[in-house]
PDB file of N, CA and C in Angstrom:
ATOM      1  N   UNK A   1      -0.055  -2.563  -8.238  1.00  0.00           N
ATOM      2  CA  UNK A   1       0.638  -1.408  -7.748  1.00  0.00           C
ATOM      3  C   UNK A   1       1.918  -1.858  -7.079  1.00  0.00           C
ATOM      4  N   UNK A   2       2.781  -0.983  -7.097  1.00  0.00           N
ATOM      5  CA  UNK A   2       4.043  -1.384  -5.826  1.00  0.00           C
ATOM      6  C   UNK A   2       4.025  -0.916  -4.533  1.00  0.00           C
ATOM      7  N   UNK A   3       4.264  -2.012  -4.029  1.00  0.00           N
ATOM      8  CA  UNK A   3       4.743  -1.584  -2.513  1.00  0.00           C
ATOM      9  C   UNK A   3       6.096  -1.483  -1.954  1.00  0.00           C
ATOM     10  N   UNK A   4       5.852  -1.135  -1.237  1.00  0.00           N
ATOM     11  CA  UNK A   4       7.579  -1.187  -0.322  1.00  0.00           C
ATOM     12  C   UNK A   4       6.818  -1.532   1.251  1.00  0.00           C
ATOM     13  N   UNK A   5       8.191  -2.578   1.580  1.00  0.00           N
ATOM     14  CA  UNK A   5       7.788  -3.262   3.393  1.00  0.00           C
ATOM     15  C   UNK A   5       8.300  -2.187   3.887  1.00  0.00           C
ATOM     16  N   UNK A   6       8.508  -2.589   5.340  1.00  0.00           N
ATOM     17  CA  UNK A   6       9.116  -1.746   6.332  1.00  0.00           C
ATOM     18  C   UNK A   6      10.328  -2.015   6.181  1.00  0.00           C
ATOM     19  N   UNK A   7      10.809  -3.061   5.528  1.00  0.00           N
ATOM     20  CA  UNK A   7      11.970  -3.630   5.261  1.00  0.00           C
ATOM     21  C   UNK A   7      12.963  -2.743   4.052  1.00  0.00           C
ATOM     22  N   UNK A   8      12.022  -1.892   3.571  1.00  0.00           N
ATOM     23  CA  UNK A   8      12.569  -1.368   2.283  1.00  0.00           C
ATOM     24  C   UNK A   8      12.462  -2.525   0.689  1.00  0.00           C
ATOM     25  N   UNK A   9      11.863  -3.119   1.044  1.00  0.00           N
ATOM     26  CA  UNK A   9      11.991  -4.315  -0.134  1.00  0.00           C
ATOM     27  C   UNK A   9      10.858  -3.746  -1.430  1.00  0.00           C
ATOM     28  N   UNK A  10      10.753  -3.908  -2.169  1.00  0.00           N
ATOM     29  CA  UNK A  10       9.967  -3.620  -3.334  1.00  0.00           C
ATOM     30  C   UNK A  10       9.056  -4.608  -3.437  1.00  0.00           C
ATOM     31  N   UNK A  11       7.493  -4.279  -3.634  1.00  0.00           N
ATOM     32  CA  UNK A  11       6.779  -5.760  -3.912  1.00  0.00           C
ATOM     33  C   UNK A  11       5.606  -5.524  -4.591  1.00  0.00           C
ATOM     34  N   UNK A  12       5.610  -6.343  -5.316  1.00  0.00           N
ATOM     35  CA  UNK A  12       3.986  -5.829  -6.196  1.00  0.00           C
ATOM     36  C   UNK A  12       2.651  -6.567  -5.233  1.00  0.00           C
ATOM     37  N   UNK A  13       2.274  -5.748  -5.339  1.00  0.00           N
ATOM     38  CA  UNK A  13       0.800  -5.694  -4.427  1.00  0.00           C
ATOM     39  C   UNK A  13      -0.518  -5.493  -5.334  1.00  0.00           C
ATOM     40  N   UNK A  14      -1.502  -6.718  -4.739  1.00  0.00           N
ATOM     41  CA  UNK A  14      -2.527  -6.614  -5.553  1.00  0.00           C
ATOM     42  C   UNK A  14      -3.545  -6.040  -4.298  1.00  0.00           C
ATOM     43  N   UNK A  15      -4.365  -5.450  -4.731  1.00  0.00           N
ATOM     44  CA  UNK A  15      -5.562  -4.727  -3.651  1.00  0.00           C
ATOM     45  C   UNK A  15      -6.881  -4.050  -4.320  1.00  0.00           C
ATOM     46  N   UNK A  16      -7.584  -4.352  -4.209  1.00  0.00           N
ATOM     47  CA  UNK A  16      -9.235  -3.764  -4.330  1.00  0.00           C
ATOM     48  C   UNK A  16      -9.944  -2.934  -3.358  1.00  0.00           C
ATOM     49  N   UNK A  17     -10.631  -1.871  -3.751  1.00  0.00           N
ATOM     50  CA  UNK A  17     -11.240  -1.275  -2.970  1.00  0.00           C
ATOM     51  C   UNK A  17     -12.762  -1.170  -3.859  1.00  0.00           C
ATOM     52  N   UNK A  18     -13.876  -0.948  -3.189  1.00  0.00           N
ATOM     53  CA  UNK A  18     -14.706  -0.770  -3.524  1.00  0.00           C
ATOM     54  C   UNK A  18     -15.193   0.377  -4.078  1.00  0.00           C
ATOM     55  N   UNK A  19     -14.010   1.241  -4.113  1.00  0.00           N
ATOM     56  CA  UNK A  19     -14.212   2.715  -5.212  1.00  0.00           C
ATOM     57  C   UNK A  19     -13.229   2.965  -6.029  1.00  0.00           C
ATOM     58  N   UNK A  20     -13.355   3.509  -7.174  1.00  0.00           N
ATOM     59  CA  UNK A  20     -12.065   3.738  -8.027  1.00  0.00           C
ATOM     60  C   UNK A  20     -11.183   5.228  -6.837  1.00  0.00           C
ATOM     61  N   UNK A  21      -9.299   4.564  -6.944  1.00  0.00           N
ATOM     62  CA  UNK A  21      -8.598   5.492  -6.347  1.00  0.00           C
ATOM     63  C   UNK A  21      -7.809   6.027  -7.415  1.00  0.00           C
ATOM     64  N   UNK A  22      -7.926   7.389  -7.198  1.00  0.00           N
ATOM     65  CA  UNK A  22      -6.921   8.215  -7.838  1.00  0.00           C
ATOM     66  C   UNK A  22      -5.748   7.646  -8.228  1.00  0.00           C
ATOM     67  N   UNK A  23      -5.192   8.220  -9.680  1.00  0.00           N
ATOM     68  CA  UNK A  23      -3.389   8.342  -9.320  1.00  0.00           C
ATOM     69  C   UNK A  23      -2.968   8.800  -8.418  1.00  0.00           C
ATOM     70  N   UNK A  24      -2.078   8.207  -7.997  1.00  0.00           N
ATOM     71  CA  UNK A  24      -0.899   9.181  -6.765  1.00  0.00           C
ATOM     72  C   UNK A  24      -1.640   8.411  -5.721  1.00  0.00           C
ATOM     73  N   UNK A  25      -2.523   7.813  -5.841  1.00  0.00           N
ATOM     74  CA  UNK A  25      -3.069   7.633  -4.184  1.00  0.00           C
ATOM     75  C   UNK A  25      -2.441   6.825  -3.063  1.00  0.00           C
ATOM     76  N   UNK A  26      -1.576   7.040  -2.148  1.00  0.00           N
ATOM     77  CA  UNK A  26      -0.975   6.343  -1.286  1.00  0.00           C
ATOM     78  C   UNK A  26      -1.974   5.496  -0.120  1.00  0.00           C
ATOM     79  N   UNK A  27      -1.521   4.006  -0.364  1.00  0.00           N
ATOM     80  CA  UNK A  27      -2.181   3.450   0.846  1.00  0.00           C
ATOM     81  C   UNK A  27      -1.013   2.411   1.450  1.00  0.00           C
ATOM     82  N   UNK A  28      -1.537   2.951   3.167  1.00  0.00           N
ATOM     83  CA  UNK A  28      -0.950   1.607   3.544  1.00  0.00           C
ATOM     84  C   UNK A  28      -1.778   0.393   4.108  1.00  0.00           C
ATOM     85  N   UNK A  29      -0.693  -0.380   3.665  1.00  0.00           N
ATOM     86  CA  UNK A  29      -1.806  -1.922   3.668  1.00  0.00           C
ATOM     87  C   UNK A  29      -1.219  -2.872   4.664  1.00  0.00           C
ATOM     88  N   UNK A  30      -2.249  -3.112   5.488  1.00  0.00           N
ATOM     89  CA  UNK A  30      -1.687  -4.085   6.630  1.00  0.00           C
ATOM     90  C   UNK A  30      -2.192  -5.920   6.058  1.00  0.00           C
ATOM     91  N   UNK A  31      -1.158  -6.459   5.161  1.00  0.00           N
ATOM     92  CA  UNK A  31      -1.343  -7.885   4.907  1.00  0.00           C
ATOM     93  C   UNK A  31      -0.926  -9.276   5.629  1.00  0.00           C
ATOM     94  N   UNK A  32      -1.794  -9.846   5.716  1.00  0.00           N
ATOM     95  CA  UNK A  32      -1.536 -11.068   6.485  1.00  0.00           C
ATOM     96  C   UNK A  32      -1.633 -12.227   5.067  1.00  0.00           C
ATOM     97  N   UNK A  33      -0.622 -12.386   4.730  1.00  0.00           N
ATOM     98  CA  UNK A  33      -0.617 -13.853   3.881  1.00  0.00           C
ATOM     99  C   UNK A  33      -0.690 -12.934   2.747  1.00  0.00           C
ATOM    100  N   UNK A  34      -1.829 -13.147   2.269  1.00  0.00           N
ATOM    101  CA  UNK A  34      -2.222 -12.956   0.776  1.00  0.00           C
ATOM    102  C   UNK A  34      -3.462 -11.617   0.737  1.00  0.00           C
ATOM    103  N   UNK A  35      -3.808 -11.366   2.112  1.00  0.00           N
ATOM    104  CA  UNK A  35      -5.031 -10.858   2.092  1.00  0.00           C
ATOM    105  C   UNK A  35      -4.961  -9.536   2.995  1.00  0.00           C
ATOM    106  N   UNK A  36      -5.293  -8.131   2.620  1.00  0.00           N
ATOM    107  CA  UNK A  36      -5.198  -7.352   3.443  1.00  0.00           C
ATOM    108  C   UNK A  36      -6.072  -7.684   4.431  1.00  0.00           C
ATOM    109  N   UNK A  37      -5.481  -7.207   5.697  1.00  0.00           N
ATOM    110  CA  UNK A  37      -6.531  -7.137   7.347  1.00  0.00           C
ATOM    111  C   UNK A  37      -7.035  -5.783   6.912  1.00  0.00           C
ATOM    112  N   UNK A  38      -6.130  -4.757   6.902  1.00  0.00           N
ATOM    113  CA  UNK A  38      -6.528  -3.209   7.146  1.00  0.00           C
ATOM    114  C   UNK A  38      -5.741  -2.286   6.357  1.00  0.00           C
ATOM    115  N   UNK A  39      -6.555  -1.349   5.587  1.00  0.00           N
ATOM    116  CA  UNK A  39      -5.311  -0.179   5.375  1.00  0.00           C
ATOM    117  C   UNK A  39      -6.116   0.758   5.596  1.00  0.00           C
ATOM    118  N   UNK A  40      -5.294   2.218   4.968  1.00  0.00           N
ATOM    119  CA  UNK A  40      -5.404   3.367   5.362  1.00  0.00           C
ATOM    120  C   UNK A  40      -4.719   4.405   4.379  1.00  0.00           C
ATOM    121  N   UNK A  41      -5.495   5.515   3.799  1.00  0.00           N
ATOM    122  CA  UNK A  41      -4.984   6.591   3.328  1.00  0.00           C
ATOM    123  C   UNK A  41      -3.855   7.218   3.735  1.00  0.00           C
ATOM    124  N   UNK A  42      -2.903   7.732   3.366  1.00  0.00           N
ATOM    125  CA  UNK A  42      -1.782   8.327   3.829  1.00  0.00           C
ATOM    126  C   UNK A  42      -1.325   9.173   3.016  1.00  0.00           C
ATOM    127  N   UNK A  43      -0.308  10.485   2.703  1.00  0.00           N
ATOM    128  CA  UNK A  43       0.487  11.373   2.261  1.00  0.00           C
ATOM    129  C   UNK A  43       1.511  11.119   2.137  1.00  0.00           C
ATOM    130  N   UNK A  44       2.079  11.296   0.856  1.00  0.00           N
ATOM    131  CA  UNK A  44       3.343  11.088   0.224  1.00  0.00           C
ATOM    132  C   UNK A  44       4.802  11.079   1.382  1.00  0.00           C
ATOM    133  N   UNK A  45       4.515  11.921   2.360  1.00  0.00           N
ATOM    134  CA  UNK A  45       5.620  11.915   2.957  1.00  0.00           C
ATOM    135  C   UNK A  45       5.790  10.873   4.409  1.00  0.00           C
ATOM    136  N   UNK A  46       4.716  10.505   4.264  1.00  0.00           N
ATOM    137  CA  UNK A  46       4.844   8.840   5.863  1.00  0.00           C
ATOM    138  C   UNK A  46       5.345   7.686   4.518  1.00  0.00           C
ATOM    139  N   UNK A  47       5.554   7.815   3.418  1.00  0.00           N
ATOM    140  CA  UNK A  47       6.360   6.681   2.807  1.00  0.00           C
ATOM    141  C   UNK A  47       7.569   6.389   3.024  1.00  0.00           C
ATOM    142  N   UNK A  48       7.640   4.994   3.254  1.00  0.00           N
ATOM    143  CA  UNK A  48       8.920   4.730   3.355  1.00  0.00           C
ATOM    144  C   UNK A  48      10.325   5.233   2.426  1.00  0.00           C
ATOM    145  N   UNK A  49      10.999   5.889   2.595  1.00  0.00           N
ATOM    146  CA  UNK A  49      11.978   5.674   1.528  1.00  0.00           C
ATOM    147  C   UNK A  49      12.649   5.036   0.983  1.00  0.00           C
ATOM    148  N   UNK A  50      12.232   4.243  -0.266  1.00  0.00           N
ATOM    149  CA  UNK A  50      12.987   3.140  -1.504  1.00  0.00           C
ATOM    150  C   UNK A  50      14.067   4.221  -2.138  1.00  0.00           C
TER     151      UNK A  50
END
């Protein structure tokens, strides 16, 4: 999937969850290194704008 930092940067992001997620599904992902710590469901409009 893609991400965007807080930075505005574009980044491909790999992530697993233990349930299949929808299209459209927005998450944010709190990564340390290589590995998410934490994310969280969110709505199209707390995205950053790319």
């Amino acid at each position: 999937m893609q991400g965007v930092t807080e930075g505005n940067e574009t980044k491909t992001v790999v992530f697993t969850t233990s349930t299949p997620l929808d299209h459209g599904t927005y998450v944010r992902v709190l990564a340390k290194g290589t590995f998410a710590e934490e994310y969280e469901f969110i709505e199209e409009e707390h995205m950053p704008v790319h």
